[in-house]
C-alpha atoms as a PDB file:
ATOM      1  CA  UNK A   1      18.542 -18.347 -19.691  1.00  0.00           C
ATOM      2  CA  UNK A   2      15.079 -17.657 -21.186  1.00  0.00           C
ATOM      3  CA  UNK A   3      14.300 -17.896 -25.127  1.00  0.00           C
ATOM      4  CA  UNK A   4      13.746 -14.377 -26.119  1.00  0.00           C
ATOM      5  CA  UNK A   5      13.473 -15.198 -29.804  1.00  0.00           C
ATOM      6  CA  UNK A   6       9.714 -14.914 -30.132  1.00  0.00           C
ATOM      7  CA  UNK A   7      10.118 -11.582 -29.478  1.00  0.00           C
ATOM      8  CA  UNK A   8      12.648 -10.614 -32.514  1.00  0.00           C
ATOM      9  CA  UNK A   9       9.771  -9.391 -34.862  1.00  0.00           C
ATOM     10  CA  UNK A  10       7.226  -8.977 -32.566  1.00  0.00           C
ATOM     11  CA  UNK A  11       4.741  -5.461 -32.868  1.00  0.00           C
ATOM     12  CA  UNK A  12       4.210  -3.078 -30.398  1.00  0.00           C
ATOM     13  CA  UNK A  13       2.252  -0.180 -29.463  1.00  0.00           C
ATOM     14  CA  UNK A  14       3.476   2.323 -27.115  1.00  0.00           C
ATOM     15  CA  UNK A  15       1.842   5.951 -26.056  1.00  0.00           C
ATOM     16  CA  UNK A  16       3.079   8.800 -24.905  1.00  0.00           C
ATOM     17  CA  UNK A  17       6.644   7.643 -26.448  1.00  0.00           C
ATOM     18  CA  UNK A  18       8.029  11.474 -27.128  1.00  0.00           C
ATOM     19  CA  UNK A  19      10.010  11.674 -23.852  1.00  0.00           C
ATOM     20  CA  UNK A  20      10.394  10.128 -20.422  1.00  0.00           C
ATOM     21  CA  UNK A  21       8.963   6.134 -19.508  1.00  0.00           C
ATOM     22  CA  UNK A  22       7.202   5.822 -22.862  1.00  0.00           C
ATOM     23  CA  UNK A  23      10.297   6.264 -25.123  1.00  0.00           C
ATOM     24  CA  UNK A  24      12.599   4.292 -22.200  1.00  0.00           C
ATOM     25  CA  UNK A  25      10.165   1.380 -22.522  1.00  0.00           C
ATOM     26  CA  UNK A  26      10.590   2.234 -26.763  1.00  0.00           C
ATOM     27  CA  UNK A  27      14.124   1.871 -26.870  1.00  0.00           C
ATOM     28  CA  UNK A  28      14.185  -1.216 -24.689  1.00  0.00           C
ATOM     29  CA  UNK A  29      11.913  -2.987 -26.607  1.00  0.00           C
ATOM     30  CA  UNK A  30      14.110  -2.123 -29.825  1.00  0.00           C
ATOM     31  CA  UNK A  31      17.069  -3.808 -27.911  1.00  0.00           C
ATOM     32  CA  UNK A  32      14.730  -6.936 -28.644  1.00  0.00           C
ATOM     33  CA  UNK A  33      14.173  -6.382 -31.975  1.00  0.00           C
ATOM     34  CA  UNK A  34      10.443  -5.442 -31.451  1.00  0.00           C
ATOM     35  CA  UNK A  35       8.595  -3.214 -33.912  1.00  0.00           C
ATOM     36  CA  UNK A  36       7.095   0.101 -32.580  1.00  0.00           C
ATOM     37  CA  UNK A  37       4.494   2.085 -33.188  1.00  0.00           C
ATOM     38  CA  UNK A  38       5.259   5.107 -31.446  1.00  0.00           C
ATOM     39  CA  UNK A  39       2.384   7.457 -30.007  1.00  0.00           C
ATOM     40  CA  UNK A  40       2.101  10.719 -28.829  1.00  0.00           C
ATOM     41  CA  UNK A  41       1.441  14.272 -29.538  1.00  0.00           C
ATOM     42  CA  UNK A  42       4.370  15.713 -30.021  1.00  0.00           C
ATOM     43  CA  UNK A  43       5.885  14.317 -33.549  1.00  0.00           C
ATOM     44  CA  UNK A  44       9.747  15.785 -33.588  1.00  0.00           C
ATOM     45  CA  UNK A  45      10.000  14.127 -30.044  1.00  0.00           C
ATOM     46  CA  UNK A  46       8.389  10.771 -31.298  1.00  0.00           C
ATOM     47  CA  UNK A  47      11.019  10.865 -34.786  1.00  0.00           C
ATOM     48  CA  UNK A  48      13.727  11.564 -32.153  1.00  0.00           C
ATOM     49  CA  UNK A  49      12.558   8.187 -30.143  1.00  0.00           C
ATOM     50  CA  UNK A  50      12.117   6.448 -33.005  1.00  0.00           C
ATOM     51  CA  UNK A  51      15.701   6.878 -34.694  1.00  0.00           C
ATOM     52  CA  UNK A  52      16.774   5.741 -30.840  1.00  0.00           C
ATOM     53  CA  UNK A  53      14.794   2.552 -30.889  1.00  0.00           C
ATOM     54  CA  UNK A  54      16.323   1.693 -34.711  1.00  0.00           C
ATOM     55  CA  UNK A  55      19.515   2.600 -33.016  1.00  0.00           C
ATOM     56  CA  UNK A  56      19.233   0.168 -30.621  1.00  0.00           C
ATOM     57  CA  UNK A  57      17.888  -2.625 -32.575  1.00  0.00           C
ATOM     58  CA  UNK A  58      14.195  -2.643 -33.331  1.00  0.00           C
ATOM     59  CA  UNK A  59      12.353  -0.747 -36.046  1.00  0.00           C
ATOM     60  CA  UNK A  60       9.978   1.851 -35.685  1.00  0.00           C
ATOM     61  CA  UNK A  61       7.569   4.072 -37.456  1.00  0.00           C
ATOM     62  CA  UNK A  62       5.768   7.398 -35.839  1.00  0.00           C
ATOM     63  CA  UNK A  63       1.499   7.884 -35.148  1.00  0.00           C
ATOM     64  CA  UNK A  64       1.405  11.227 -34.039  1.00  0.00           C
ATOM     65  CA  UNK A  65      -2.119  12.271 -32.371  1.00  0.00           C
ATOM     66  CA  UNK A  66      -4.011  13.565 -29.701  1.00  0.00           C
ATOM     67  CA  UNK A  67      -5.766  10.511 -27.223  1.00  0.00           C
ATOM     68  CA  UNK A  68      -8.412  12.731 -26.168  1.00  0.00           C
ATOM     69  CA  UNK A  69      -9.948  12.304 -29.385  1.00  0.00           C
ATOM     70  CA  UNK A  70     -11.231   8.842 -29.903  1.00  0.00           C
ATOM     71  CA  UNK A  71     -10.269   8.196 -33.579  1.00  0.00           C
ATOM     72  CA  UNK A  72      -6.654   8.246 -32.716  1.00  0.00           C
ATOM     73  CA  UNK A  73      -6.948   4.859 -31.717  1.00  0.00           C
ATOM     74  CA  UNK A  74      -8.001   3.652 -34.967  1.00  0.00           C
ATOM     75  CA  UNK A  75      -5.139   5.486 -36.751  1.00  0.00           C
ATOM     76  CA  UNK A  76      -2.580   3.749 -33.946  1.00  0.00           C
ATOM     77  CA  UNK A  77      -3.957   0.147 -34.907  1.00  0.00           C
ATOM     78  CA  UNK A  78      -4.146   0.773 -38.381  1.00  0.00           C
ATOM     79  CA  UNK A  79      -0.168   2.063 -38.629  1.00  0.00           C
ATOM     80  CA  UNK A  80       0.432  -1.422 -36.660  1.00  0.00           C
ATOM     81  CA  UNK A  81      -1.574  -3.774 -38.973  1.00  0.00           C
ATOM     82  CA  UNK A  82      -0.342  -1.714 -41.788  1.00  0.00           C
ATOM     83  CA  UNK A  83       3.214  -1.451 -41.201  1.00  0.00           C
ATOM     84  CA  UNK A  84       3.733  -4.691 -39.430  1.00  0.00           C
ATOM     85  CA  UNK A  85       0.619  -6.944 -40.331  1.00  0.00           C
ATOM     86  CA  UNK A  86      -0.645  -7.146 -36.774  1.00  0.00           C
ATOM     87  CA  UNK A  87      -0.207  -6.406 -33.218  1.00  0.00           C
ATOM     88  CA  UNK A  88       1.536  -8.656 -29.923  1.00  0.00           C
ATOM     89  CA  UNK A  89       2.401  -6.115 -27.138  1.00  0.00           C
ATOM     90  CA  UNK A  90      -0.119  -2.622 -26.428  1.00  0.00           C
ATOM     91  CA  UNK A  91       1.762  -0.390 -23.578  1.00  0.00           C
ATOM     92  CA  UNK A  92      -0.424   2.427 -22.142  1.00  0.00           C
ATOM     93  CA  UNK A  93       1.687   4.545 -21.084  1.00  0.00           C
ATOM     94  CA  UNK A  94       0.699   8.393 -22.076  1.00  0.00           C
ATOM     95  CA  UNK A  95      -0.974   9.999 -19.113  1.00  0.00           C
ATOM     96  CA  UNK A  96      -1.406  13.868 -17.614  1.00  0.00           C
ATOM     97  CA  UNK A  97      -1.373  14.529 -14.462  1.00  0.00           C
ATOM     98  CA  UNK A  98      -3.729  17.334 -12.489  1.00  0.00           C
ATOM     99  CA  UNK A  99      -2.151  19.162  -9.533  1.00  0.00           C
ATOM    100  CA  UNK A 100      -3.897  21.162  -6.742  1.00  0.00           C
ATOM    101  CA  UNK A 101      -6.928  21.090  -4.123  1.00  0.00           C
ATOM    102  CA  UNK A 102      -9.768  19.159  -5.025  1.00  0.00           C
ATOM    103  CA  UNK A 103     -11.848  22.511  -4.356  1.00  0.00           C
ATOM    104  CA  UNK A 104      -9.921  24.455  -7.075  1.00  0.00           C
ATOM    105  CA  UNK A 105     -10.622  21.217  -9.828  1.00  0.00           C
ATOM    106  CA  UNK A 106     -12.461  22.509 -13.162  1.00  0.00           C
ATOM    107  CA  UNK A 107     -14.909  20.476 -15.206  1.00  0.00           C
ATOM    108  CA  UNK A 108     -12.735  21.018 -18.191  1.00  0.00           C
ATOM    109  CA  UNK A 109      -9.013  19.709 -16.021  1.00  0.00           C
ATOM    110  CA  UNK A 110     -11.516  16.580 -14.629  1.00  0.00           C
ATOM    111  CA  UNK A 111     -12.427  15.750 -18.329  1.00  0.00           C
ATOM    112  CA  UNK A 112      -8.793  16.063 -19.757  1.00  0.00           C
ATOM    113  CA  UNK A 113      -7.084  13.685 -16.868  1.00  0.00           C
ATOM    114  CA  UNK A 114     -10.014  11.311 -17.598  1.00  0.00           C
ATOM    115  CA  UNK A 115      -9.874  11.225 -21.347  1.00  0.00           C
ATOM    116  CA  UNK A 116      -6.086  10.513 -21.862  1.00  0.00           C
ATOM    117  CA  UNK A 117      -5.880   8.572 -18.609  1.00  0.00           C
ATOM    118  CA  UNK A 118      -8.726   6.357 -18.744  1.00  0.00           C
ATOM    119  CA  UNK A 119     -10.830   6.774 -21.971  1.00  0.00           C
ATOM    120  CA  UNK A 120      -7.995   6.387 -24.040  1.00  0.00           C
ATOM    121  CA  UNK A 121      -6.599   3.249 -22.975  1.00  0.00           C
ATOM    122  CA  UNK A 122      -9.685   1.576 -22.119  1.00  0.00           C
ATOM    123  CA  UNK A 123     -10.938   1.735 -25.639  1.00  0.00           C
ATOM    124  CA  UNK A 124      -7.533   1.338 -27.230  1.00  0.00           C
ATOM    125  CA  UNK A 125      -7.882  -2.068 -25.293  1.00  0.00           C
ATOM    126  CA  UNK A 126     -10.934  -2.694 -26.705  1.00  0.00           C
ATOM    127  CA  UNK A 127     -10.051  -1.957 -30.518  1.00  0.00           C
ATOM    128  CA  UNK A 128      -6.985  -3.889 -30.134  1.00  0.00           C
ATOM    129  CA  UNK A 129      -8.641  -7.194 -28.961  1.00  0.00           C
ATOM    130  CA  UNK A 130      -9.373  -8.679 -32.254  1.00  0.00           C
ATOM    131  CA  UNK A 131      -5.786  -8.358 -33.359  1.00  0.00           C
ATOM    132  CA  UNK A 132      -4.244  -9.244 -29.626  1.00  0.00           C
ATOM    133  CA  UNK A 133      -6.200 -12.457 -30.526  1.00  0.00           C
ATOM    134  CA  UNK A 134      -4.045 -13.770 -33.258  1.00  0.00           C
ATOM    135  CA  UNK A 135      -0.995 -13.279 -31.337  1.00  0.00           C
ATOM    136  CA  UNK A 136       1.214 -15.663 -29.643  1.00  0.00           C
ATOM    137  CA  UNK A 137       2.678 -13.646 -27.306  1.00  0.00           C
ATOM    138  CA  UNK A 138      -0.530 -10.996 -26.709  1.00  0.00           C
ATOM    139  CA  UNK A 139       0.230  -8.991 -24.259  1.00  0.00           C
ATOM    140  CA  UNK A 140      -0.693  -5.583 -22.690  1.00  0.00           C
ATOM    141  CA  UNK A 141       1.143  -3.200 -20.210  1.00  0.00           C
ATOM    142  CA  UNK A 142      -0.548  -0.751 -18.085  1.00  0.00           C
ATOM    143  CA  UNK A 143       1.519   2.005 -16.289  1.00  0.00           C
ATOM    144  CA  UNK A 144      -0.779   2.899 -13.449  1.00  0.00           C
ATOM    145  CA  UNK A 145       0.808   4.605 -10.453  1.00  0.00           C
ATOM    146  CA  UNK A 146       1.327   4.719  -6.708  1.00  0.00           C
ATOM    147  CA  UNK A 147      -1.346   7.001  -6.205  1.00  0.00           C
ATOM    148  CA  UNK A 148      -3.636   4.118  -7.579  1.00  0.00           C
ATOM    149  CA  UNK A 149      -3.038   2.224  -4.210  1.00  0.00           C
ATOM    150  CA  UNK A 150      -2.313   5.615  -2.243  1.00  0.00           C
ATOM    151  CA  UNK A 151      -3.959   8.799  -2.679  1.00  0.00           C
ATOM    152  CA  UNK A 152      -1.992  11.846  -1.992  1.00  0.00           C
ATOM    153  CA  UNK A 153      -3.021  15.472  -0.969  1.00  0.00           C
ATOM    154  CA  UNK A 154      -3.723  17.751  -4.122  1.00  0.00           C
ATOM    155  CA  UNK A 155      -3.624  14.797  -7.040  1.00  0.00           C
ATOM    156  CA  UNK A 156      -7.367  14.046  -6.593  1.00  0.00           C
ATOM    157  CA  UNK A 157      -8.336  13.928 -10.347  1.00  0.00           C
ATOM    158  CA  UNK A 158      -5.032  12.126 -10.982  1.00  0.00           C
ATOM    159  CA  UNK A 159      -5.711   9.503  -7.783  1.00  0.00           C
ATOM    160  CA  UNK A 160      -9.093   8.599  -9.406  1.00  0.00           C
ATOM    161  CA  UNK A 161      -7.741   8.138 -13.088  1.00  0.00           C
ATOM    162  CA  UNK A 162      -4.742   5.834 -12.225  1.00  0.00           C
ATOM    163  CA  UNK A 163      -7.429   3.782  -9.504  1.00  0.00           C
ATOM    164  CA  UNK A 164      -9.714   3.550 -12.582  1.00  0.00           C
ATOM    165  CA  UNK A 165      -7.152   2.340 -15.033  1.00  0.00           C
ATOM    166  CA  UNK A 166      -6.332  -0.018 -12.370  1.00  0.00           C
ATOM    167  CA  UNK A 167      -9.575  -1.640 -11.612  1.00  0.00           C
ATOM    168  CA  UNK A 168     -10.026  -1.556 -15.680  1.00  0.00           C
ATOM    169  CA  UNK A 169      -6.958  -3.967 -15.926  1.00  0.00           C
ATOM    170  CA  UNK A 170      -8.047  -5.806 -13.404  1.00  0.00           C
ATOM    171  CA  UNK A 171     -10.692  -6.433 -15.065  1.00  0.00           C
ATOM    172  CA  UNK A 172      -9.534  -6.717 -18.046  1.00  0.00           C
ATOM    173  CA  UNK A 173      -7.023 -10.000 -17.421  1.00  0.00           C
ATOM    174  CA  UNK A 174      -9.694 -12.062 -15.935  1.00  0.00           C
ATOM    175  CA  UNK A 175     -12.036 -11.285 -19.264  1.00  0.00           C
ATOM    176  CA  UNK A 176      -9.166 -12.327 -21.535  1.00  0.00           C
ATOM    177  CA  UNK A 177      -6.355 -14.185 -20.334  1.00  0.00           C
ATOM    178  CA  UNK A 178      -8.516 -17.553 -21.272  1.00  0.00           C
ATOM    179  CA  UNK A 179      -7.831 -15.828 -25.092  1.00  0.00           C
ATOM    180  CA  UNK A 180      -4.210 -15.792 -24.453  1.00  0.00           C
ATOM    181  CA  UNK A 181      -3.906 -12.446 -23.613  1.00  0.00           C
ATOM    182  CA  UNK A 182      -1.851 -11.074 -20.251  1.00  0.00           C
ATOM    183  CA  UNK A 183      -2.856  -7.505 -18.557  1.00  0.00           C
ATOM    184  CA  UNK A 184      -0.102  -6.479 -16.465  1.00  0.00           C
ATOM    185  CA  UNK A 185       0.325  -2.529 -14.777  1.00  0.00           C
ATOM    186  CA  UNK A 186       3.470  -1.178 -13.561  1.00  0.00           C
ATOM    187  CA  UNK A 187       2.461   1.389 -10.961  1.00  0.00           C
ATOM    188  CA  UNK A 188       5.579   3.467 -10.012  1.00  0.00           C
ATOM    189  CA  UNK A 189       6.087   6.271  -7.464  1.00  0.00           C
ATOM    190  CA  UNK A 190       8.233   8.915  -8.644  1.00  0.00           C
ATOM    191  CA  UNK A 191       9.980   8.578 -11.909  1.00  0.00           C
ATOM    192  CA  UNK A 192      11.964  11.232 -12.639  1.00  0.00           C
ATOM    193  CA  UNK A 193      10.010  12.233 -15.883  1.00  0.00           C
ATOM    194  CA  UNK A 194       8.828  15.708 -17.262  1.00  0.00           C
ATOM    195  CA  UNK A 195       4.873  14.849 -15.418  1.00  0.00           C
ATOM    196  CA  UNK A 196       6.564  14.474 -11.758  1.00  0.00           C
ATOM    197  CA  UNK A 197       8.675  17.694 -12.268  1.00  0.00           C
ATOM    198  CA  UNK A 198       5.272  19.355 -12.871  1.00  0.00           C
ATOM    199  CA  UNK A 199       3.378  17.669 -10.202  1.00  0.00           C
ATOM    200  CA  UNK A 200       6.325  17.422  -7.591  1.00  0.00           C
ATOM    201  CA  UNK A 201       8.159  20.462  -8.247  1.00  0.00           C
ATOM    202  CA  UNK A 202      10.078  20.292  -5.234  1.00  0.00           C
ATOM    203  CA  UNK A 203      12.094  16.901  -6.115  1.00  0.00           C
ATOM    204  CA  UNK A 204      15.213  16.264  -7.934  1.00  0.00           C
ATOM    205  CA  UNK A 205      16.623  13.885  -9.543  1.00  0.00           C
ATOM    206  CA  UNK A 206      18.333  12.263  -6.446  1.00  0.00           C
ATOM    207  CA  UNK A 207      17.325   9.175  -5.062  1.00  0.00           C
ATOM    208  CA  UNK A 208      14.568   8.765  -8.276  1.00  0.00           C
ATOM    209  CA  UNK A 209      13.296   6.206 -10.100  1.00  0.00           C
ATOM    210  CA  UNK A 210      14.287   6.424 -13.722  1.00  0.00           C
ATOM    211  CA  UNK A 211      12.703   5.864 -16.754  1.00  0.00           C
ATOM    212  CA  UNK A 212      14.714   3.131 -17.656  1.00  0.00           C
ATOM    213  CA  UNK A 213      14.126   0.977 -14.443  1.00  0.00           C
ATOM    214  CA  UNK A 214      10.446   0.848 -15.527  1.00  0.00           C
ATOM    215  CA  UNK A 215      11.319  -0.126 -19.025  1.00  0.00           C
ATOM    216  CA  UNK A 216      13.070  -2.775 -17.327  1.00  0.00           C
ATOM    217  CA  UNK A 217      10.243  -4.121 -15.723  1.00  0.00           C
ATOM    218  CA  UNK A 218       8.196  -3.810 -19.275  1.00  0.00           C
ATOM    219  CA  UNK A 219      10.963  -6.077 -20.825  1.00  0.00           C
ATOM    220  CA  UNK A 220      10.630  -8.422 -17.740  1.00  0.00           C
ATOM    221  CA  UNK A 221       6.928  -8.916 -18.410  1.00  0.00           C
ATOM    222  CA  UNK A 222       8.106  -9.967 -22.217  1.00  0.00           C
ATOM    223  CA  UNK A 223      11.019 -11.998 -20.933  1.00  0.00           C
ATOM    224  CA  UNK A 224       7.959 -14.147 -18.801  1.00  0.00           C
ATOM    225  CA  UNK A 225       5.842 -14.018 -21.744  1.00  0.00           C
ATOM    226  CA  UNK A 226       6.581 -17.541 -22.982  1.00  0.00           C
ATOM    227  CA  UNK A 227       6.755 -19.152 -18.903  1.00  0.00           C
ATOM    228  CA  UNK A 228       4.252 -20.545 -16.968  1.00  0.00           C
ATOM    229  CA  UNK A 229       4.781 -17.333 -14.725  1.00  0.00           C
ATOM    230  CA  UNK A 230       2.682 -14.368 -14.560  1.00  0.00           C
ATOM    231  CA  UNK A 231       3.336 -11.748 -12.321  1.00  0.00           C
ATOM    232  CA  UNK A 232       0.214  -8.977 -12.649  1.00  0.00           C
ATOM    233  CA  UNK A 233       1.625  -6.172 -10.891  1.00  0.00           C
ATOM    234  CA  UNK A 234       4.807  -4.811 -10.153  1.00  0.00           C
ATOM    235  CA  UNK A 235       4.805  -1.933  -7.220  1.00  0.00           C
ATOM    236  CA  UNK A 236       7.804   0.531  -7.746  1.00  0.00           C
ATOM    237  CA  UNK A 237       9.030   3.065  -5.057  1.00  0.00           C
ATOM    238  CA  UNK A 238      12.282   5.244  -4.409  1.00  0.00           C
ATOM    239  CA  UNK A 239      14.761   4.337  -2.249  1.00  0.00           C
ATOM    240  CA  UNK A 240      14.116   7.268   0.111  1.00  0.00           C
ATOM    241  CA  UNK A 241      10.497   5.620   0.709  1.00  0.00           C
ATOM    242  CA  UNK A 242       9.516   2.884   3.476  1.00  0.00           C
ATOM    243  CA  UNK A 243       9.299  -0.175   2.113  1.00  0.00           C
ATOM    244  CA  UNK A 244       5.812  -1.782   1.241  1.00  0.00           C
ATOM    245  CA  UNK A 245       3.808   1.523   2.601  1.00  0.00           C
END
């Protein structure tokens, strides 16, 4: 059995943790005692995650904000530094999703997807470097998507966002992982969450991915932290789907 240990303690970020994957991945992480800075807009969802995540076992303390605007990133390092003297795990997980034919697009839907989906967490990386740096277990989760490797009809906007933020952590892990630091991405297919029920109206819960099997995967990247083993990317479909397609 692995030592966990290093993790008891440890500081996280995690976005978009008011509902869905983000607060799954929250609560999992409190199971190991991690401390959370939870992110999102919506602050009686992210108070709600947070008395889940002390519940389970960790601590955590609420950044509410909006991604699209850039100095919410500041405010989400600060709270970590602040509250818990420093940073060791950075999950990207907030996202929006755009629905419908590339012709009907706007400028204003095209800038949205890309501010949340790629601006944010691009420069959220960036600002959290320094303090990834002094860390002993630095490490930073992606969730990308399926459409990142496969585009489907009427997600156009949200196709090009997730291959961005897929490329970026490419990227990204052969810049740093000399420092110390490991990039991974999770890139499921459909999670049951509130953004598939918009984009895929037509599914149900049956036969879905859920939340929790991603935070799962987030805890197995920590459990492999401390192991000559990286994995980079972990591909996630339902059981209804072909295998590797």
């Amino acid at each position: 059995m692995k030592n966990i240990d290093f993790l008891k303690g440890a500081s996280a970020i995690v976005t978009g943790a008011s509902t869905g994957i983000g607060r799954a991945i929250a609560v999992k992480f409190g199971e190991y005692g991690i401390r959370i800075v939870l992110g999102g807009r919506r602050e009686e969802e992210l108070q709600k995650t947070a008395e889940m995540v002390r519940e389970a076992g960790g601590n955590a303390v609420v950044c509410a904000g909006d991604l699209e605007e850039s100095a919410y990133a500041d405010a989400l390092l600060n709270s970590a530094e602040q509250n818990f003297g420093g940073l060791d795990i950075l999950v990207n997980n907030a996202g929006v999703g755009q629905t419908g034919p590339v012709e009907t697009v706007t400028e204003e839907e095209y800038d949205s997807v890309m501010r949340t989906n790629v601006k944010a967490p691009v420069f959220l990386c960036q600002k959290a470097l320094p303090l990834l740096r002094e860390s002993k277990c630095a490490t930073i989760i992606n969730i990308c998507s399926v459409v990142a490797h496969k585009g489907y009809p009427s997600q156009s906007i949200y196709a090009a966002s997730k291959h961005a933020l897929l490329g970026f952590s490419k990227s990204l892990a052969n810049e740093v992982y000399r420092d110390g630091i490991r990039v991974h991405a999770i890139s499921p297919g459909g999670v049951y969450t509130d953004l598939i029920r918009m984009l895929r109206p037509e599914l149900t819960a049956d036969g879905m991915t859920l939340p929790e099997d991603i935070a799962d995967i987030a805890a197995f990247y920590l459990e492999h932290r401390m192991t000559d083993a990286v994995i980079d990317e972990v591909l996630v479909h339902r059981t209804d789907k072909e295998p590797f397609q």
